[in-house]
PDB file of N, CA and C in Angstrom:
ATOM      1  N   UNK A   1       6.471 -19.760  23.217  1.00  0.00           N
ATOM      2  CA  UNK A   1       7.509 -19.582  22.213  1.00  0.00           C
ATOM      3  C   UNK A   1       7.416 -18.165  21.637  1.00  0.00           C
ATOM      4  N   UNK A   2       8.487 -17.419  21.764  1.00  0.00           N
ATOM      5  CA  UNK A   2       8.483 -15.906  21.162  1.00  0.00           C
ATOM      6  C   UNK A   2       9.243 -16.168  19.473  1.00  0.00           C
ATOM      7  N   UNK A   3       8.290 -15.562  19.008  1.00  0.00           N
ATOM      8  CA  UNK A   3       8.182 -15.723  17.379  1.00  0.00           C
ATOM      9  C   UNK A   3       9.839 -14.630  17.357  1.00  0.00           C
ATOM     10  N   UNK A   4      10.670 -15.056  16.348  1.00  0.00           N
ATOM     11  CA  UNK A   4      11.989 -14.790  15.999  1.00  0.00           C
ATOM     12  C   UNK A   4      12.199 -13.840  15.121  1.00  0.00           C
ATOM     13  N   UNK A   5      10.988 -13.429  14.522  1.00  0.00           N
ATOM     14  CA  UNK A   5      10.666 -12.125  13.145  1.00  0.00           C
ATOM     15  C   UNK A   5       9.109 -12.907  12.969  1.00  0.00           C
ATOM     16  N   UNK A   6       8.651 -11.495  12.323  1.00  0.00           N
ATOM     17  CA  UNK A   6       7.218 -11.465  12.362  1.00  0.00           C
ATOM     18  C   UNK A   6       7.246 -10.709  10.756  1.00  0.00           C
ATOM     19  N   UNK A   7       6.884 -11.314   9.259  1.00  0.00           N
ATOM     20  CA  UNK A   7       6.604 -11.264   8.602  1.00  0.00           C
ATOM     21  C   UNK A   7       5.036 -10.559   8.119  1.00  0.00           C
ATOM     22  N   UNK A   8       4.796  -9.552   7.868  1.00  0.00           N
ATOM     23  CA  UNK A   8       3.387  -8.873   7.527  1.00  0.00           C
ATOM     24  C   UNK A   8       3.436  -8.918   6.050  1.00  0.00           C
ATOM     25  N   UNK A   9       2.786  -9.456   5.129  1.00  0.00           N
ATOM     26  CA  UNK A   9       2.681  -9.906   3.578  1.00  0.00           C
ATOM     27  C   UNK A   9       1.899  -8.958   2.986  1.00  0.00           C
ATOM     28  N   UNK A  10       1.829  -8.264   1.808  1.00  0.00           N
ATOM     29  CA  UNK A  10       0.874  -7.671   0.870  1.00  0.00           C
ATOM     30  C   UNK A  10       0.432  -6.347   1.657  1.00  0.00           C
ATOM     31  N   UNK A  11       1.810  -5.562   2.250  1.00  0.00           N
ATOM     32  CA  UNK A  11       1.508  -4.426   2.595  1.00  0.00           C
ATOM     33  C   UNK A  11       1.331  -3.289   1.663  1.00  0.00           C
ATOM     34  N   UNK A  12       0.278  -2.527   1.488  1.00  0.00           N
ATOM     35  CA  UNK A  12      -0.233  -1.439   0.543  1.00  0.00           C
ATOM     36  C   UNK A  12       1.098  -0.418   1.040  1.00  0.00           C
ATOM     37  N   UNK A  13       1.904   0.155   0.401  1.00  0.00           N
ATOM     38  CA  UNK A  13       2.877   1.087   0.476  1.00  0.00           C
ATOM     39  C   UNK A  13       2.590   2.395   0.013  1.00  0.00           C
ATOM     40  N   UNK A  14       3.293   3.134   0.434  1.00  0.00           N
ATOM     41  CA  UNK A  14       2.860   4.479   0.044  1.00  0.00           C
ATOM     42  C   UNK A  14       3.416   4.824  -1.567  1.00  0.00           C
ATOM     43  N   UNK A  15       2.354   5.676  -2.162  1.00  0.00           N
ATOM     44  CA  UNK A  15       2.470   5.632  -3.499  1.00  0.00           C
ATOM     45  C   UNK A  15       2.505   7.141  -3.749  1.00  0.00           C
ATOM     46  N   UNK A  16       1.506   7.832  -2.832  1.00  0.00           N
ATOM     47  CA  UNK A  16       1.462   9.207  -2.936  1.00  0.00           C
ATOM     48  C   UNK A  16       1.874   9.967  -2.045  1.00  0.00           C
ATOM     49  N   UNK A  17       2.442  10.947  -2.440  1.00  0.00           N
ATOM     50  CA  UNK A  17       3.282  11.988  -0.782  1.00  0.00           C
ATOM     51  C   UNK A  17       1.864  12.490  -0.127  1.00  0.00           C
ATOM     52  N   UNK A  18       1.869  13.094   1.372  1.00  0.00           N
ATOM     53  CA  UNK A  18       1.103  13.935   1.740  1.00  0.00           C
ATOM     54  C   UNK A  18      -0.071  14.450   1.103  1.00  0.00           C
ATOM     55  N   UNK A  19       0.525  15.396   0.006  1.00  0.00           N
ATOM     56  CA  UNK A  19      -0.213  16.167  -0.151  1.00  0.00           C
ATOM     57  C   UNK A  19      -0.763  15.808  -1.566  1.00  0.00           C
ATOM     58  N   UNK A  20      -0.450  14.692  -2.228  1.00  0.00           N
ATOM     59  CA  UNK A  20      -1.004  14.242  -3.050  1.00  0.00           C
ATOM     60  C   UNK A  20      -1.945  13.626  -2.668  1.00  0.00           C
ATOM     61  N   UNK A  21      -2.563  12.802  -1.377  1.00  0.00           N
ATOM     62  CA  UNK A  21      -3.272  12.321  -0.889  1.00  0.00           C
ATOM     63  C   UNK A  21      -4.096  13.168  -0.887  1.00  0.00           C
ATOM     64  N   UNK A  22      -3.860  14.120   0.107  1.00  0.00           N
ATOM     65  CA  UNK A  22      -4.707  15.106   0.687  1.00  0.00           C
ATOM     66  C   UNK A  22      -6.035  15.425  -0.698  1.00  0.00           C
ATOM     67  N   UNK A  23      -4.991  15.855  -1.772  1.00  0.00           N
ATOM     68  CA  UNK A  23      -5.468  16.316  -3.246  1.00  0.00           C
ATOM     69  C   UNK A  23      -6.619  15.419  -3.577  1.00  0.00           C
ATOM     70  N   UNK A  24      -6.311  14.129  -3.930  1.00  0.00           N
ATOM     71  CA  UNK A  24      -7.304  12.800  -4.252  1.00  0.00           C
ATOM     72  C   UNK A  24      -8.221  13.450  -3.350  1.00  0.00           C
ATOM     73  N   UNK A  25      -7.854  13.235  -1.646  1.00  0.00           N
ATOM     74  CA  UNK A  25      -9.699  13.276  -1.206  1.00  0.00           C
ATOM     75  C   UNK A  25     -10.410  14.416  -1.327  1.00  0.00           C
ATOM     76  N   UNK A  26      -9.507  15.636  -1.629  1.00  0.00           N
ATOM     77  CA  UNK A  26     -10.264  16.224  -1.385  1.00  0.00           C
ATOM     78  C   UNK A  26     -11.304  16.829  -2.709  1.00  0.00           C
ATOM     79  N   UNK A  27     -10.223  16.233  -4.222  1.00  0.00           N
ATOM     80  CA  UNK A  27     -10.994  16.405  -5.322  1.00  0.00           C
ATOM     81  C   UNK A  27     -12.432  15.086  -5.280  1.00  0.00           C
ATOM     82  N   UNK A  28     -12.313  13.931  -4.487  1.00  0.00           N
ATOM     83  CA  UNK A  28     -12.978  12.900  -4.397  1.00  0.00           C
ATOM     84  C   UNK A  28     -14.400  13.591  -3.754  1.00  0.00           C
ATOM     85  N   UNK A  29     -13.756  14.036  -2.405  1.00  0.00           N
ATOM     86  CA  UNK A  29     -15.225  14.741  -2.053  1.00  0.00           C
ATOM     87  C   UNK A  29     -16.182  15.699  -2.739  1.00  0.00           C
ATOM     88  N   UNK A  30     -15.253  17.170  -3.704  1.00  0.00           N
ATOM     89  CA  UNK A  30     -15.654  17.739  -4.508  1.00  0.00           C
ATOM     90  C   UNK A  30     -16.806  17.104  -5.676  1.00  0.00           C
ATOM     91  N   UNK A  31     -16.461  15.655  -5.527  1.00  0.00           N
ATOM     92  CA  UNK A  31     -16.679  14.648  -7.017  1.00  0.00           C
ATOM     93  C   UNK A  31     -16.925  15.209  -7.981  1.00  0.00           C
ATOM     94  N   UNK A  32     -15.517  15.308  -8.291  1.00  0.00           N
ATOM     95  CA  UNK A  32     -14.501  15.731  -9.647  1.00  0.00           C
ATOM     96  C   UNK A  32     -15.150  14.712 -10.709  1.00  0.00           C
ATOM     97  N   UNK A  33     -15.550  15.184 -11.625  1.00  0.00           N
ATOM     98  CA  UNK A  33     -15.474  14.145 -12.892  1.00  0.00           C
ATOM     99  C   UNK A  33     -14.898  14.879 -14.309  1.00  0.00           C
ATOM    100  N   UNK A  34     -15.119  14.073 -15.283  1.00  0.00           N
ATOM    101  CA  UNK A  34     -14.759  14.168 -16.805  1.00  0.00           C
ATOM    102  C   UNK A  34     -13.690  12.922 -16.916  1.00  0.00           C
ATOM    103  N   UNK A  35     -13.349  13.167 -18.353  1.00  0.00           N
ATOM    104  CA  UNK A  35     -12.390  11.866 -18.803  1.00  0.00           C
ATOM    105  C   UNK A  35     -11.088  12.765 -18.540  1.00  0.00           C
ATOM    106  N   UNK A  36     -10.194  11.270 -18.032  1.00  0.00           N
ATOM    107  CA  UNK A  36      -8.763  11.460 -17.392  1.00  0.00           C
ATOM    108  C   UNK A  36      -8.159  11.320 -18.977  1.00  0.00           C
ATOM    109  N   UNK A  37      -8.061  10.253 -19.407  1.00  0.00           N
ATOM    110  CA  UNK A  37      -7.605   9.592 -20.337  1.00  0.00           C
ATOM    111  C   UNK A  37      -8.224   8.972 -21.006  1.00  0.00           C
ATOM    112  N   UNK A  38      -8.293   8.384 -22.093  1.00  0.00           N
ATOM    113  CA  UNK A  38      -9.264   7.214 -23.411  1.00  0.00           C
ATOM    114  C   UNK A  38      -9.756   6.361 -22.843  1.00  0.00           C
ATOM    115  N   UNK A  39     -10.645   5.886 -21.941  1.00  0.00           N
ATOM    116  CA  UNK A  39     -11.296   5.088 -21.289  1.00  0.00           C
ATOM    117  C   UNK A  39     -10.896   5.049 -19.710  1.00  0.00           C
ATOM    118  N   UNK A  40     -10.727   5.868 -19.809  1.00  0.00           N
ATOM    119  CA  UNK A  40     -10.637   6.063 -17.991  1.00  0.00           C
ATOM    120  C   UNK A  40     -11.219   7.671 -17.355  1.00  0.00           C
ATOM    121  N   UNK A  41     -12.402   7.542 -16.519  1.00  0.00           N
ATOM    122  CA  UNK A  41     -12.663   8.841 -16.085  1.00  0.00           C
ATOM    123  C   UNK A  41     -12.235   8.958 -14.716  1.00  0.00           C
ATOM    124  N   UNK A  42     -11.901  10.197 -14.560  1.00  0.00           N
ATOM    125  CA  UNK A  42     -11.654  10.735 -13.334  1.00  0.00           C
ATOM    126  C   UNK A  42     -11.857  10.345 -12.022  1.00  0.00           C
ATOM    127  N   UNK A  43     -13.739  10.430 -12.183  1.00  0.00           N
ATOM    128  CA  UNK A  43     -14.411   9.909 -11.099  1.00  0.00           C
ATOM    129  C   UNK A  43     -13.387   8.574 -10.805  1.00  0.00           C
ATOM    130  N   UNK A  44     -12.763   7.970 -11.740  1.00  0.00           N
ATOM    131  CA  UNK A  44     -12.856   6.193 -12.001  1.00  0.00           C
ATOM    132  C   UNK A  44     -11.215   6.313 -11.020  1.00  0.00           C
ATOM    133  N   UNK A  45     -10.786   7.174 -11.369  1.00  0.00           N
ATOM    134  CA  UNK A  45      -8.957   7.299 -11.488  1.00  0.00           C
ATOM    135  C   UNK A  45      -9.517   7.512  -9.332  1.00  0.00           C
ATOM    136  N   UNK A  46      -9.925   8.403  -9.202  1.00  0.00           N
ATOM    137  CA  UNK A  46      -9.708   9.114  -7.878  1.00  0.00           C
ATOM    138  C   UNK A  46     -10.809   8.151  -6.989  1.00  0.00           C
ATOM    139  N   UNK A  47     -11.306   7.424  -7.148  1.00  0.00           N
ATOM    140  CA  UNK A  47     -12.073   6.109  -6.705  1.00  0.00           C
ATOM    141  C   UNK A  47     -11.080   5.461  -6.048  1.00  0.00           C
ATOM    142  N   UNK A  48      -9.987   4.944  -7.340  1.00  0.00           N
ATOM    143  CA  UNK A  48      -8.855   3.673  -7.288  1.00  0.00           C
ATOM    144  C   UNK A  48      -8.114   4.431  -6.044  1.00  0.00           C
ATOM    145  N   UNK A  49      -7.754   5.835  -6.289  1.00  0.00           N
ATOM    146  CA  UNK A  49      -6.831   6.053  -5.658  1.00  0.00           C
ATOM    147  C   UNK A  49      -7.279   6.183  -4.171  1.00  0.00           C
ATOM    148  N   UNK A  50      -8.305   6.950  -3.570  1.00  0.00           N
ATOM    149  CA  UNK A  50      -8.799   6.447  -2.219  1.00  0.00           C
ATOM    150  C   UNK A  50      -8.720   5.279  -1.709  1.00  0.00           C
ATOM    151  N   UNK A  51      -9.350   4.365  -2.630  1.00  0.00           N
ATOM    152  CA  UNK A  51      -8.754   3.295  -1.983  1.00  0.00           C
ATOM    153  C   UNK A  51      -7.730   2.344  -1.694  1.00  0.00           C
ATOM    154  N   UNK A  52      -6.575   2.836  -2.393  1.00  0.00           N
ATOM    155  CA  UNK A  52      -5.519   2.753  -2.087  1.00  0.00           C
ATOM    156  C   UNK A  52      -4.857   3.276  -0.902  1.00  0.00           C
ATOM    157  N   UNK A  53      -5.076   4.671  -0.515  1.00  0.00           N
ATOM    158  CA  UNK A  53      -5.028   5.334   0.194  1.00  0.00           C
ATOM    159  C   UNK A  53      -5.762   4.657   1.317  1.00  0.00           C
ATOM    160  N   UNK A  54      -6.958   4.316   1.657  1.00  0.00           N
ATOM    161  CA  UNK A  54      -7.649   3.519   2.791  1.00  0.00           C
ATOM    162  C   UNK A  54      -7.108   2.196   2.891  1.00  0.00           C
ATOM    163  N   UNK A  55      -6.221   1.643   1.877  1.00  0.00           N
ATOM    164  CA  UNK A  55      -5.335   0.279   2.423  1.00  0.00           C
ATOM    165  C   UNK A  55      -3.946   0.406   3.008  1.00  0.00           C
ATOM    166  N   UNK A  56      -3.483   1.665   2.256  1.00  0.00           N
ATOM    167  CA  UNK A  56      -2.471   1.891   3.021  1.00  0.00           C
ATOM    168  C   UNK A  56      -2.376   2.448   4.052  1.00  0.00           C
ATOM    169  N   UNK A  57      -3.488   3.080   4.851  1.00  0.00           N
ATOM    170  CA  UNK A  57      -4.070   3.508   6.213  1.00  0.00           C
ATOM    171  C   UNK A  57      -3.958   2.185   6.768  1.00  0.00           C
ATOM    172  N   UNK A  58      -4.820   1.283   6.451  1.00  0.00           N
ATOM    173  CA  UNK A  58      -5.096   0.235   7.428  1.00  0.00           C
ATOM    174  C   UNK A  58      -3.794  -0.560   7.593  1.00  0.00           C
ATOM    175  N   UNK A  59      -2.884  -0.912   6.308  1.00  0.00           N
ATOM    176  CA  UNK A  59      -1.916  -1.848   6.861  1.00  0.00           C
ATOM    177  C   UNK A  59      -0.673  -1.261   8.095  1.00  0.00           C
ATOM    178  N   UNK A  60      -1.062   0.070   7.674  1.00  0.00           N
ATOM    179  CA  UNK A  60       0.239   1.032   8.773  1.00  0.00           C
ATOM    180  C   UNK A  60      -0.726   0.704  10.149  1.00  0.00           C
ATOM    181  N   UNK A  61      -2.188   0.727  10.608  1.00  0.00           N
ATOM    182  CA  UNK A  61      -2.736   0.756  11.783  1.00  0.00           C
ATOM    183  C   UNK A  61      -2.361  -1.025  11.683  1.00  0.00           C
ATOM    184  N   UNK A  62      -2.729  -1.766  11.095  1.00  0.00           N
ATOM    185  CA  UNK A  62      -2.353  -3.406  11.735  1.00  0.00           C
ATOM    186  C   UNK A  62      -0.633  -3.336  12.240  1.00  0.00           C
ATOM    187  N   UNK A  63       0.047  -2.664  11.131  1.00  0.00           N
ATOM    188  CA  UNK A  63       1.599  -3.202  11.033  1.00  0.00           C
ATOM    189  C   UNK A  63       1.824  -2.399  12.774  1.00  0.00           C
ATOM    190  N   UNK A  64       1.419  -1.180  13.266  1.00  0.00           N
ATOM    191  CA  UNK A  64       1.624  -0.362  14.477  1.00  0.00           C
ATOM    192  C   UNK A  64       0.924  -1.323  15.685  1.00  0.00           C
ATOM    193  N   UNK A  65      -0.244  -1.859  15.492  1.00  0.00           N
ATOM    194  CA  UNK A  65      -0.743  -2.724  16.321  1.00  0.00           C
ATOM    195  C   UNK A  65       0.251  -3.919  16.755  1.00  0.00           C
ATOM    196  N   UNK A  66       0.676  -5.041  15.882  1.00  0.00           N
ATOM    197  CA  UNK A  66       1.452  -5.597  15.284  1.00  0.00           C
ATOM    198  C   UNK A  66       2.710  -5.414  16.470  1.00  0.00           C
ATOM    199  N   UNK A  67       3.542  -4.488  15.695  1.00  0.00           N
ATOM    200  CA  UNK A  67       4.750  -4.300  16.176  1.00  0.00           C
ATOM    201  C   UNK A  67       4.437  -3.965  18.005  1.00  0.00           C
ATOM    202  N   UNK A  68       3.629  -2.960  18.644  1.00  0.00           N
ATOM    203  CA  UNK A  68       3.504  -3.435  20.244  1.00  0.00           C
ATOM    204  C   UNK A  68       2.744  -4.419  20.204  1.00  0.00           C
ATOM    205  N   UNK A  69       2.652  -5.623  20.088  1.00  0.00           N
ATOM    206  CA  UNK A  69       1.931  -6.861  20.552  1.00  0.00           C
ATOM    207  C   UNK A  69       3.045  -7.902  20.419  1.00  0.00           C
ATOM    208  N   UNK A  70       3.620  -7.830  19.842  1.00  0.00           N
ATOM    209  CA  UNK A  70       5.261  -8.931  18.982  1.00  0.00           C
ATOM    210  C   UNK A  70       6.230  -8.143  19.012  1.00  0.00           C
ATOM    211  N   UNK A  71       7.020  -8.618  20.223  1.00  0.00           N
ATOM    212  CA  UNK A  71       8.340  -8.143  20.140  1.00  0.00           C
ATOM    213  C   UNK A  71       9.302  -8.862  19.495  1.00  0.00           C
ATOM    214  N   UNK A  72       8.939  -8.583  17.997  1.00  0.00           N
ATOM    215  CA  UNK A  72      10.217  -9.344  17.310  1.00  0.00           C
ATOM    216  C   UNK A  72      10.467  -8.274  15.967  1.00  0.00           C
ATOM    217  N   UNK A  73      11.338  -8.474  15.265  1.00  0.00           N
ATOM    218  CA  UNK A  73      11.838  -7.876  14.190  1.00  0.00           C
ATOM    219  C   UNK A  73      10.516  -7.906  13.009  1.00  0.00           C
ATOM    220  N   UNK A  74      10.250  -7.053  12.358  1.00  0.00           N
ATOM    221  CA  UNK A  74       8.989  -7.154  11.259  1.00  0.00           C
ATOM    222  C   UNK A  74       9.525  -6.696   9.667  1.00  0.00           C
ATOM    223  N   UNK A  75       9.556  -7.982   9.299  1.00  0.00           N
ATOM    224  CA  UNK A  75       9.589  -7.711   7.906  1.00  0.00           C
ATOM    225  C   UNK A  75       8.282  -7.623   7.222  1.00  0.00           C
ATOM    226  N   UNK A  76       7.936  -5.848   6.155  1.00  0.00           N
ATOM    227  CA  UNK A  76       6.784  -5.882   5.514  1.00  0.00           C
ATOM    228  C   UNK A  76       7.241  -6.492   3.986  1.00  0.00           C
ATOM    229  N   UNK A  77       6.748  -7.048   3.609  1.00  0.00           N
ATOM    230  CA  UNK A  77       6.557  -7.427   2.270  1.00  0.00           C
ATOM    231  C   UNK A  77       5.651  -6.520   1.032  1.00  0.00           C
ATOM    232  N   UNK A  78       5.731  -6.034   0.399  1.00  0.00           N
ATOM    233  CA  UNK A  78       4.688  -5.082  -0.541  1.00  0.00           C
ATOM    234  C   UNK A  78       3.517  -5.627  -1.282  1.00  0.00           C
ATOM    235  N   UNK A  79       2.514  -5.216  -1.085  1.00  0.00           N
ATOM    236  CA  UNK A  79       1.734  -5.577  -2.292  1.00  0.00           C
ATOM    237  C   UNK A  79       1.652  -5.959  -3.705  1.00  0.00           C
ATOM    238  N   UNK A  80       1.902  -6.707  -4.376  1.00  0.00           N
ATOM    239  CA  UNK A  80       2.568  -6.853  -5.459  1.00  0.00           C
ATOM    240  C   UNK A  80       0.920  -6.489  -6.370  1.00  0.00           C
ATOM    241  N   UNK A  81       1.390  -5.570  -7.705  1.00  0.00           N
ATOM    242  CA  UNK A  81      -0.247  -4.957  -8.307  1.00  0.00           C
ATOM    243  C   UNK A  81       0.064  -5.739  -9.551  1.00  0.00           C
ATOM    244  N   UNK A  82       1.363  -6.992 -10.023  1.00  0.00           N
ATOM    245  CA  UNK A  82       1.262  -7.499 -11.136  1.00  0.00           C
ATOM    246  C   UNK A  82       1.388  -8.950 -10.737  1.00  0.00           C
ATOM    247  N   UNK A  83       1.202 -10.219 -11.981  1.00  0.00           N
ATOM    248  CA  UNK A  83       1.701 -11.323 -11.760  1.00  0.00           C
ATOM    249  C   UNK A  83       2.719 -11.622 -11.188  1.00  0.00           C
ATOM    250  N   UNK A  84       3.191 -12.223 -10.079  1.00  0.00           N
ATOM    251  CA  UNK A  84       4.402 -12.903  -9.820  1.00  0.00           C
ATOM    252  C   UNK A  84       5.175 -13.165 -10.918  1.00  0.00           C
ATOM    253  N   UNK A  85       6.457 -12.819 -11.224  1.00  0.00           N
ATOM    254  CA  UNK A  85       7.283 -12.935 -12.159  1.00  0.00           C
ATOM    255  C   UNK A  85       8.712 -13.024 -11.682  1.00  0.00           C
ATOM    256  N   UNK A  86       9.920 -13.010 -12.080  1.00  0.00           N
ATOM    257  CA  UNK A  86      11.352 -13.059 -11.880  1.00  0.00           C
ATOM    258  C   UNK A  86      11.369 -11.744 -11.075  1.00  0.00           C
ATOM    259  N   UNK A  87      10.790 -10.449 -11.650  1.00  0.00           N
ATOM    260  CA  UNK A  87      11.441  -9.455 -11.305  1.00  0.00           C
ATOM    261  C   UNK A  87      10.471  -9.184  -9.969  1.00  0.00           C
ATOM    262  N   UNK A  88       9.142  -9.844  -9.539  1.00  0.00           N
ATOM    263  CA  UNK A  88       8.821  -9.619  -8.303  1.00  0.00           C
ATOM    264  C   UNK A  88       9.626 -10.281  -7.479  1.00  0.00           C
ATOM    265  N   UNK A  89       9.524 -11.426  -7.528  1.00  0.00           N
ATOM    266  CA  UNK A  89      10.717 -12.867  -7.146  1.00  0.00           C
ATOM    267  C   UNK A  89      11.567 -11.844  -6.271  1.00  0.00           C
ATOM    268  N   UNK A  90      12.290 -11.410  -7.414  1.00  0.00           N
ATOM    269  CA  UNK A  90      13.851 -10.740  -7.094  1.00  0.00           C
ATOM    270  C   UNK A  90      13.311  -9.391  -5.736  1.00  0.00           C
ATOM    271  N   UNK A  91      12.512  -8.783  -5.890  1.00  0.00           N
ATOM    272  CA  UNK A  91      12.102  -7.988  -4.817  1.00  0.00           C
ATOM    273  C   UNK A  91      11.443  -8.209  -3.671  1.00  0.00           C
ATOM    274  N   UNK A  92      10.892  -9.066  -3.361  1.00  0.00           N
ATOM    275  CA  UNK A  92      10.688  -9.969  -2.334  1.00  0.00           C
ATOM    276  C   UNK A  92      12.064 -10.716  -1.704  1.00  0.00           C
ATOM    277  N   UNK A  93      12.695 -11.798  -2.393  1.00  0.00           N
ATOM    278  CA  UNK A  93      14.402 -11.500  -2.037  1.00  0.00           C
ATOM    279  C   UNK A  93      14.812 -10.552  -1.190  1.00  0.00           C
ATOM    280  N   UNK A  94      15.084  -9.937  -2.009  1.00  0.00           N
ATOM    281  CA  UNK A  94      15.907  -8.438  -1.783  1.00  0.00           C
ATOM    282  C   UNK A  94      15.357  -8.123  -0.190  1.00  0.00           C
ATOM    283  N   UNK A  95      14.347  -7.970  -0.255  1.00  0.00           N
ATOM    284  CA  UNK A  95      13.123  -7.557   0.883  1.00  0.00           C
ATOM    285  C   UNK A  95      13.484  -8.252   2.360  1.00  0.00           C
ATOM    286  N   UNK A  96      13.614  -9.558   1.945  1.00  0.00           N
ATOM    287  CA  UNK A  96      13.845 -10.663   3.087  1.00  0.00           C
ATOM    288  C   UNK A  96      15.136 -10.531   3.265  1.00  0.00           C
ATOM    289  N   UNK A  97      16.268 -10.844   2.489  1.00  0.00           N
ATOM    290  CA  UNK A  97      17.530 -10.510   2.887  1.00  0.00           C
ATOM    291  C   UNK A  97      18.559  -9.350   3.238  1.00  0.00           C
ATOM    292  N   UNK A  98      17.376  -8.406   2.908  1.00  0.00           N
ATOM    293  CA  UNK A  98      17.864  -6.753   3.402  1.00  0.00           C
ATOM    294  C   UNK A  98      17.841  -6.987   5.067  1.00  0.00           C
ATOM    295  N   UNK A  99      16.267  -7.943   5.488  1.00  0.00           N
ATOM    296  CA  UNK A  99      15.996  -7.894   7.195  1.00  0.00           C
ATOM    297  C   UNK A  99      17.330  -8.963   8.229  1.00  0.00           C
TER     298      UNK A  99
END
């Protein structure tokens, strides 16, 4: 049975351009510190953001794997970073009935 669409759930999306990436690792490697903001340090901020950056690496290498292995239509779904609510609801929707 050939699957009819192939759904990939809780894909990490891109948040930062290029070269904002680039920036994170490369202040990450530097290991940049001091305070960003009132309880948040730097080190803490450019941590989060690598690894964001290393999820959204990996779901693009599964979703590329993925797509040559299943020849069917692929809807990604986004990572959602809050509670399920109306207004995720509604974007997930949107998401599925755009495909």
């Amino acid at each position: 049975m050939t699957p009819r669409v192939l759904i990939l759930n809780q894909c990490h999306e891109r948040r930062f351009t290029a070269a904002q990436e680039a920036q994170v690792l490369r202040l990450a490697a530097g290991r940049a510190s001091g305070p960003l903001a009132r309880g948040v340090s730097l080190a803490g901020a450019l941590a989060a953001a690598r690894r964001h950056i290393r999820r959204r690496k990996l779901t693009r290498f599964y979703e590329t794997r993925l797509r040559r292995a299943i020849p069917a239509p692929m809807i990604a779904l986004p990572y959602l970073h809050e509670e399920i609510g109306p207004d995720s609801i509604r974007l997930l929707a949107g998401r599925l009935e755009a495909a």
